[in-house]
C-alpha atoms as a PDB file:
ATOM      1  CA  UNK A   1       7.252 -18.868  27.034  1.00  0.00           C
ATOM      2  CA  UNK A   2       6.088 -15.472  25.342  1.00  0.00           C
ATOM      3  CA  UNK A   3       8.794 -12.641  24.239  1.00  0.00           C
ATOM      4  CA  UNK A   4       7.763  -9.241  25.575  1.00  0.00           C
ATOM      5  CA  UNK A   5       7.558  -8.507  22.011  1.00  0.00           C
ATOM      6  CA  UNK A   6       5.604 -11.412  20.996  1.00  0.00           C
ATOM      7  CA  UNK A   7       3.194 -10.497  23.838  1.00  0.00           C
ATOM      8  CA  UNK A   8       3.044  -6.807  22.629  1.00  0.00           C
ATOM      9  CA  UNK A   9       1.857  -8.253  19.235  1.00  0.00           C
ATOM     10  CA  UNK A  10      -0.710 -10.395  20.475  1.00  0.00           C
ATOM     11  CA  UNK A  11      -1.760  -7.612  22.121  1.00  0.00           C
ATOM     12  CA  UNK A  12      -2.018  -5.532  19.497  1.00  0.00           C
ATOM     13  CA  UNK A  13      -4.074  -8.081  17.459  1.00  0.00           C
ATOM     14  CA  UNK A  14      -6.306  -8.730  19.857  1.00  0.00           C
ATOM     15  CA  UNK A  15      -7.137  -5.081  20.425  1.00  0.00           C
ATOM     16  CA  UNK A  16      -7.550  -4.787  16.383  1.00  0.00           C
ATOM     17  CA  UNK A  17      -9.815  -7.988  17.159  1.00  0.00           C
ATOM     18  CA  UNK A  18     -11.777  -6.534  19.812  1.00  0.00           C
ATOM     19  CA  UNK A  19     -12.144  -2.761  18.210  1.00  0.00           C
ATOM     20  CA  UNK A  20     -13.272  -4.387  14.759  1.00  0.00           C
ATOM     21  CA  UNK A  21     -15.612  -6.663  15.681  1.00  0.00           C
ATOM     22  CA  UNK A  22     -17.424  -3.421  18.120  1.00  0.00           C
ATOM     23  CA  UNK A  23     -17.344  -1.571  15.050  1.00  0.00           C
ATOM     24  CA  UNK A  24     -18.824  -3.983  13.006  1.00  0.00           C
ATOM     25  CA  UNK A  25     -21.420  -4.932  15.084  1.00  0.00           C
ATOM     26  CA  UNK A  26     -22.835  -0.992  15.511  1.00  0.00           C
ATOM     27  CA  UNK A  27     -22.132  -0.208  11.742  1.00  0.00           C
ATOM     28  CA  UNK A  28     -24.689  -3.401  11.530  1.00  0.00           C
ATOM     29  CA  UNK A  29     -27.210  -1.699  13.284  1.00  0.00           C
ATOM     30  CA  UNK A  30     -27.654   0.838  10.588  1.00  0.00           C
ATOM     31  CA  UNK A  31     -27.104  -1.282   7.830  1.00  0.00           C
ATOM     32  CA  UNK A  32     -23.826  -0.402   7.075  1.00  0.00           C
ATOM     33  CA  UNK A  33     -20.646  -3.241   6.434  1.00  0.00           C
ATOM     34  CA  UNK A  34     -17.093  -2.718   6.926  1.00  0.00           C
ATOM     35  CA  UNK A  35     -16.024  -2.982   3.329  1.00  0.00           C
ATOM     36  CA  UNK A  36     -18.713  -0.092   2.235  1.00  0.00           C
ATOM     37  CA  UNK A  37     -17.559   1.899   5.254  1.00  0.00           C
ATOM     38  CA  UNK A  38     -13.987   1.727   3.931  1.00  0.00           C
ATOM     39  CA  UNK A  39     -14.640   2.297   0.180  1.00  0.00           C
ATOM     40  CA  UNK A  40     -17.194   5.445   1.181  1.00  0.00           C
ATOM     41  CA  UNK A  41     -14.657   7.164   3.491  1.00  0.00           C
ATOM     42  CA  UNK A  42     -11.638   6.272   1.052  1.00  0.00           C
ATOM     43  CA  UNK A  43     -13.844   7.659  -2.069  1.00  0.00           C
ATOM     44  CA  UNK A  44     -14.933  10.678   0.341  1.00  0.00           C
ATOM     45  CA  UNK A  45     -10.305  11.068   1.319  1.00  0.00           C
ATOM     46  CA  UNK A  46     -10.185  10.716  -2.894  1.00  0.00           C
ATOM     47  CA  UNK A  47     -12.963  12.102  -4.866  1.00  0.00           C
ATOM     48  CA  UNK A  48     -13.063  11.026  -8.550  1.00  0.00           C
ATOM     49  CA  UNK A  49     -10.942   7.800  -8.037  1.00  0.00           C
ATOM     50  CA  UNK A  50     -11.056   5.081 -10.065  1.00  0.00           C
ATOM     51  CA  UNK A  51     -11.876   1.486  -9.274  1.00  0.00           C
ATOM     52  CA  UNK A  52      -8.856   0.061 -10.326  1.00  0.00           C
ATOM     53  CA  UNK A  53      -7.195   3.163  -7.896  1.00  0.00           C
ATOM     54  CA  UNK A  54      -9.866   2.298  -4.780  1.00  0.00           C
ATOM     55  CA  UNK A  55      -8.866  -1.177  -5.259  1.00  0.00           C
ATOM     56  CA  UNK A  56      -5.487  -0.606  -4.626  1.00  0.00           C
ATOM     57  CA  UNK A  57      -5.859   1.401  -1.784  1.00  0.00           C
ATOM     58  CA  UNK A  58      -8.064  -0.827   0.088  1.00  0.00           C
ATOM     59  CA  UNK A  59      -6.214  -3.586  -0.572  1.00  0.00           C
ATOM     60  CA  UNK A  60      -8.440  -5.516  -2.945  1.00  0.00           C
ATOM     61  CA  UNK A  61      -8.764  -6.792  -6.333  1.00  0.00           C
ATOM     62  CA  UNK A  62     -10.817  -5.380  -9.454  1.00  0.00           C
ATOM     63  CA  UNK A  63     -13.468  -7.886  -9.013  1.00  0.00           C
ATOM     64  CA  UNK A  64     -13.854  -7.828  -5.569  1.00  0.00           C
ATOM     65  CA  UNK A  65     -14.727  -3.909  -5.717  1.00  0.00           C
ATOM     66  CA  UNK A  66     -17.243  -4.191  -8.521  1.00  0.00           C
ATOM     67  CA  UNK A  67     -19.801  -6.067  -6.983  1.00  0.00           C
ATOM     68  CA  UNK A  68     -19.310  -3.357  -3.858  1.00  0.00           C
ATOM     69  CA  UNK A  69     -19.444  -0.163  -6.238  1.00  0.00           C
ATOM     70  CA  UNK A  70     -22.689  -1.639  -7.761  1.00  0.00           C
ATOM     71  CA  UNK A  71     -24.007  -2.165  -4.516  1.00  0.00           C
ATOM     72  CA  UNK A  72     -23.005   1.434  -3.516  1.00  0.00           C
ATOM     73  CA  UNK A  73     -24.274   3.066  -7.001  1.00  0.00           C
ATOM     74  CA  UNK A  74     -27.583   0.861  -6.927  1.00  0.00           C
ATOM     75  CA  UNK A  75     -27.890   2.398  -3.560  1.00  0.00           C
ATOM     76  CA  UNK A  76     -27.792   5.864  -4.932  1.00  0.00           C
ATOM     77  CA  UNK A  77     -24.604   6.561  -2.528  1.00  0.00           C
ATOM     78  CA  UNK A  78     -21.880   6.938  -5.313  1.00  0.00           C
ATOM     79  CA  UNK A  79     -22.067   7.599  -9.385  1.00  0.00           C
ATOM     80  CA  UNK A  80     -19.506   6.542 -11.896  1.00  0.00           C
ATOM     81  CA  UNK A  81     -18.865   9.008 -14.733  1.00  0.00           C
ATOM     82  CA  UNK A  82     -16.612   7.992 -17.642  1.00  0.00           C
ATOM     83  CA  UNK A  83     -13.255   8.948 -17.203  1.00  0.00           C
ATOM     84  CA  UNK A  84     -12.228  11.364 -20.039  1.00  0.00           C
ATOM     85  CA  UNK A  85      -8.716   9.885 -20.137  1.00  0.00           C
ATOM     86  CA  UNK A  86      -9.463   6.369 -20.645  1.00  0.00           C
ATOM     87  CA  UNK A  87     -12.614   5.509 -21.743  1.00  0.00           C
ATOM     88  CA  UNK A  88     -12.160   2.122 -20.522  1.00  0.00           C
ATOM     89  CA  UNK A  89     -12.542   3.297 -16.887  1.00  0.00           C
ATOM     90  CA  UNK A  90     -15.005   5.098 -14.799  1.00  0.00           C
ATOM     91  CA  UNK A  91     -14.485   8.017 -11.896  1.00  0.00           C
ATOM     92  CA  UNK A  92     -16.383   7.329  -8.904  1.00  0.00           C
ATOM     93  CA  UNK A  93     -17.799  10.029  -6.392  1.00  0.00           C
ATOM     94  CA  UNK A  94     -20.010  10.459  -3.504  1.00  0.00           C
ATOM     95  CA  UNK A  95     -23.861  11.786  -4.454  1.00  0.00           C
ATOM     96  CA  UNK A  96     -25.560  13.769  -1.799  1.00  0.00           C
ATOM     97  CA  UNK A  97     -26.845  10.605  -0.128  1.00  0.00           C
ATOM     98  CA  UNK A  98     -23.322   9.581  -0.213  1.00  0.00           C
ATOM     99  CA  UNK A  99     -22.124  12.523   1.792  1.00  0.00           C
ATOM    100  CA  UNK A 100     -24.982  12.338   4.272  1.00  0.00           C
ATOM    101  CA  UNK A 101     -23.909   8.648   5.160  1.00  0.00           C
ATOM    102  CA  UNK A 102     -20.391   9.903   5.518  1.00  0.00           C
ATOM    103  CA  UNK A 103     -21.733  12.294   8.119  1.00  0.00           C
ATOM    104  CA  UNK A 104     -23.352   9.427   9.584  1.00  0.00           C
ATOM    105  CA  UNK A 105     -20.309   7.045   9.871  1.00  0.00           C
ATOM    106  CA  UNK A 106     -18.575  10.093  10.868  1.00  0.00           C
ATOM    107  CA  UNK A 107     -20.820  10.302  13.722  1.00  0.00           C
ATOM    108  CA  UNK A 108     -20.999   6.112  14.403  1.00  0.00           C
ATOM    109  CA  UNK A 109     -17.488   6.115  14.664  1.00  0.00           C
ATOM    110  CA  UNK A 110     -17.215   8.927  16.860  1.00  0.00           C
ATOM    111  CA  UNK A 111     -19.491   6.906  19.294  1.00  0.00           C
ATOM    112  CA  UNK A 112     -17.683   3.643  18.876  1.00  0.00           C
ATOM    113  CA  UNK A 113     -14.404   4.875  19.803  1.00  0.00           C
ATOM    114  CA  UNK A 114     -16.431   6.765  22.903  1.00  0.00           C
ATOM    115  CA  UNK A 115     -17.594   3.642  24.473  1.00  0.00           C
ATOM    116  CA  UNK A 116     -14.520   1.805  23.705  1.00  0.00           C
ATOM    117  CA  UNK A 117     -12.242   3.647  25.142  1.00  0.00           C
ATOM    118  CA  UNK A 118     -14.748   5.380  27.883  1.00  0.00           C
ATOM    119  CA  UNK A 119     -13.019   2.681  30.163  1.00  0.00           C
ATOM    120  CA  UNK A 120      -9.706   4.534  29.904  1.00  0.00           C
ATOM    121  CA  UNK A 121      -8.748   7.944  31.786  1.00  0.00           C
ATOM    122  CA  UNK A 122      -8.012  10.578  29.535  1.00  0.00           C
ATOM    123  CA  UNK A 123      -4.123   9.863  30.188  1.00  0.00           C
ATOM    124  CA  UNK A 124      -4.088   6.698  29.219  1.00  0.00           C
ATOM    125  CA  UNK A 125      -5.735   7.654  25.947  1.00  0.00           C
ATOM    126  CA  UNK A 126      -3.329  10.317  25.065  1.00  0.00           C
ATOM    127  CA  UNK A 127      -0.660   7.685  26.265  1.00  0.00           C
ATOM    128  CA  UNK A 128      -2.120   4.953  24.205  1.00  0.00           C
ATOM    129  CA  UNK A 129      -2.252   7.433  20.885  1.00  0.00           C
ATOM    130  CA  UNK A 130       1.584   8.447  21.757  1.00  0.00           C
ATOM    131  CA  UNK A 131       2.907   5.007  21.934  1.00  0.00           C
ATOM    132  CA  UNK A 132       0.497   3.771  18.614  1.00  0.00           C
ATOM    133  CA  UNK A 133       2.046   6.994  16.941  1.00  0.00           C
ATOM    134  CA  UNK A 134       5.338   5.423  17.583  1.00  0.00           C
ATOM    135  CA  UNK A 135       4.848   2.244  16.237  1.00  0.00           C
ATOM    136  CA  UNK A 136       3.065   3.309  13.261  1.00  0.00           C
ATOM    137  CA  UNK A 137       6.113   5.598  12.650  1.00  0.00           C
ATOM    138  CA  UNK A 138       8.533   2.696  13.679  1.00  0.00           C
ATOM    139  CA  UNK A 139       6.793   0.133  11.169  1.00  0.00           C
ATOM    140  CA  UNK A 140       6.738   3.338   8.504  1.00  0.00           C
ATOM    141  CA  UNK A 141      10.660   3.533   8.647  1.00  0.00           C
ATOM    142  CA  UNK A 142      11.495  -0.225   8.985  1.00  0.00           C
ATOM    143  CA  UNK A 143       9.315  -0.748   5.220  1.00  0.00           C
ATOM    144  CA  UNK A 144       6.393  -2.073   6.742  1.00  0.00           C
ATOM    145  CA  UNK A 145       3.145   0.516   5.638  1.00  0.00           C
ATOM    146  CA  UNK A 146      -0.535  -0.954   6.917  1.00  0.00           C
ATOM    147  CA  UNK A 147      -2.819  -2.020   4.777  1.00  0.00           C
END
């Protein structure tokens, strides 16, 4: 028999579940994967990161980011330009055609989060956002930050 609590996490993960896998499968249609869609935007949030810096952020390791900035930078959608305090490192930013497929996530996600939640009144949404607000700030006090 299932807690209220332990059904409010399944919940949760299941709507993670359910919201991910609609957003992957419509960033797919243009060509576009998750993991590029979170380095671009978290480059765009942090111009003139480093790799080691992006990698921490997203939550990966060095080598599992290189492969992805070469991939991005073969692409033509981000540079890397020595960084003058460590010549060991590079600082990574968006190129033109980098920005424009910002705009263009900007705008996919704006349409994925449409039809998902199209379904839902405009109360519920704004009830939905209050009570996610909550827990985010609930898990931010209790030491527990998302990845």
């Amino acid at each position: 028999m299932s807690s209220a609590a332990t059904e409010l996490g399944e919940l949760l993960v299941a709507a993670h579940r359910a919201f991910a896998q609609q957003g992957r499968a419509r960033f797919g249609e243009h060509g576009l994967w998750p993991a590029q869609v979170r380095l671009l935007t978290t480059l765009h949030d942090r111009p003139g990161s480093r790799m080691r810096d992006l990698a921490d952020v997203l939550g990966v390791s060095g080598r599992a980011i290189t492969p992805l900035v070469d991939a991005l930078e073969s692409d033509g959608l981000i540079t890397r330009r020595p960084d003058p305090g460590d010549r060991r490192a590079f600082r990574l930013t968006l190129t033109d055609v980098g920005l424009s497929a910002i705009d263009h996530i900007a705008d996919l996600q704006q349409q994925i989060s449409e039809d998902i939640f199209s379904g839902m009144s405009a109360e519920d949404q704004r009830d939905l956002a209050r009570l996610l607000r909550a827990f985010l700030d609930t898990t931010h006090r209790s030491g527990c930050t998302p990845a």
